[in-house]
Protein backbone atom coordinates (compact mmCIF):
# COMPACT_ATOMS: atom_id res chain seq x y z
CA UNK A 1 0.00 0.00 0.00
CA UNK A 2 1.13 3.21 -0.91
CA UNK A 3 -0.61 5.11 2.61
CA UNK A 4 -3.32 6.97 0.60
CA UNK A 5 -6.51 5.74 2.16
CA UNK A 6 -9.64 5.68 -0.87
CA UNK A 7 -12.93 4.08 0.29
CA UNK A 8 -14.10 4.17 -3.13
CA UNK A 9 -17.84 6.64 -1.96
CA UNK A 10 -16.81 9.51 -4.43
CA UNK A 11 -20.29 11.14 -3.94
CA UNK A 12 -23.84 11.24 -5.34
CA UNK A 13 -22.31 12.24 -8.72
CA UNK A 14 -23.78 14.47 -10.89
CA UNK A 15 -27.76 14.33 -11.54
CA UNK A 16 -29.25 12.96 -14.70
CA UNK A 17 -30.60 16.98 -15.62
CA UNK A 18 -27.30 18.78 -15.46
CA UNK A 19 -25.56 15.71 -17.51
CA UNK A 20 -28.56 16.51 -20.78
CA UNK A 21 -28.20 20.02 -20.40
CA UNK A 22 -24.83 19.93 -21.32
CA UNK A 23 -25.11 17.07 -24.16
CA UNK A 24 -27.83 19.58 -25.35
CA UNK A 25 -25.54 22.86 -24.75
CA UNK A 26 -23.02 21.26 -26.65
CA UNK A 27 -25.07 20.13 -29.56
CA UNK A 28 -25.93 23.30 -30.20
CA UNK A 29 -23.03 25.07 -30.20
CA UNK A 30 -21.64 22.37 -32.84
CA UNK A 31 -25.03 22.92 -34.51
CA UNK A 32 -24.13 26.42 -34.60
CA UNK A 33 -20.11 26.26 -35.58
CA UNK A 34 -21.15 23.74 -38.70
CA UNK A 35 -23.85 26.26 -39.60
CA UNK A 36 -21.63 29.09 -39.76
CA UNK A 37 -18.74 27.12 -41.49
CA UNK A 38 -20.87 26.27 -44.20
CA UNK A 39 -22.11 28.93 -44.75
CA UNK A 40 -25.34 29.73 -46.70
CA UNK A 41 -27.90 33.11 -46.50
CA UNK A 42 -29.77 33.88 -43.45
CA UNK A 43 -31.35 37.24 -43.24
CA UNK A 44 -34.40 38.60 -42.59
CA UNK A 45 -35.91 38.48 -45.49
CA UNK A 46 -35.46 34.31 -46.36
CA UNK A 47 -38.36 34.44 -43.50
CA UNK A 48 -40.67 36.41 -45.73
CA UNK A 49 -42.70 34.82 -47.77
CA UNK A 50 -43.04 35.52 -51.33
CA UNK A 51 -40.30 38.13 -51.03
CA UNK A 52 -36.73 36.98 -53.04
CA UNK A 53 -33.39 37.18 -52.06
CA UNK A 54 -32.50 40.95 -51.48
CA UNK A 55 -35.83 41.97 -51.53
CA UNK A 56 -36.13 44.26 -48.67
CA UNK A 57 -40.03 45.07 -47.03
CA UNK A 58 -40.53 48.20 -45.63
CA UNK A 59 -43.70 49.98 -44.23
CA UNK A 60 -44.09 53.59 -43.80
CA UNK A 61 -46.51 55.25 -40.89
CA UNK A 62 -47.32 59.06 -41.27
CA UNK A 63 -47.59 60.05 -37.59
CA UNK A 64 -49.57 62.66 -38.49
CA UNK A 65 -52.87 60.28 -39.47
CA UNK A 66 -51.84 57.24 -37.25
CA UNK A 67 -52.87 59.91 -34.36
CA UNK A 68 -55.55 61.58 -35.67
CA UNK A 69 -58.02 59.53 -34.31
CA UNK A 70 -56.47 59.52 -31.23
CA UNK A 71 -57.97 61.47 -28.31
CA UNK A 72 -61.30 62.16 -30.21
């Protein structure tokens, strides 16, 4: 023996929960890293639909008559 005394009772360990967070933390981050490295266009406007790639929406309030009615 080499005078270190080890019983083998290392704890509880650590609970089932914190063990899939991390499995799913780290999936996706890789999810992520692969998405980036490949590449490919994300923008605002591939969620429109019907709109094409660099079409850009916009919509124009006059303050003036969005108010109008308000306070009547």
């Amino acid at each position: 023996m080499d005078g270190t005394t080890d019983s083998g009772d290392r704890g509880p360990g650590m609970p089932r929960w914190v063990k899939i967070c991390g499995v799913a933390g780290i999936v996706v981050v890789l999810v992520i890293v692969v998405m980036l490295l490949i590449g490919g266009e994300h923008s605002p406007s591939r969620h429109m639909q019907g709109a094409g790639p660099g079409v850009v929406s916009t919509v124009g309030v006059d303050a003036g008559s969005a108010l109008s009615g308000v306070g009547s």
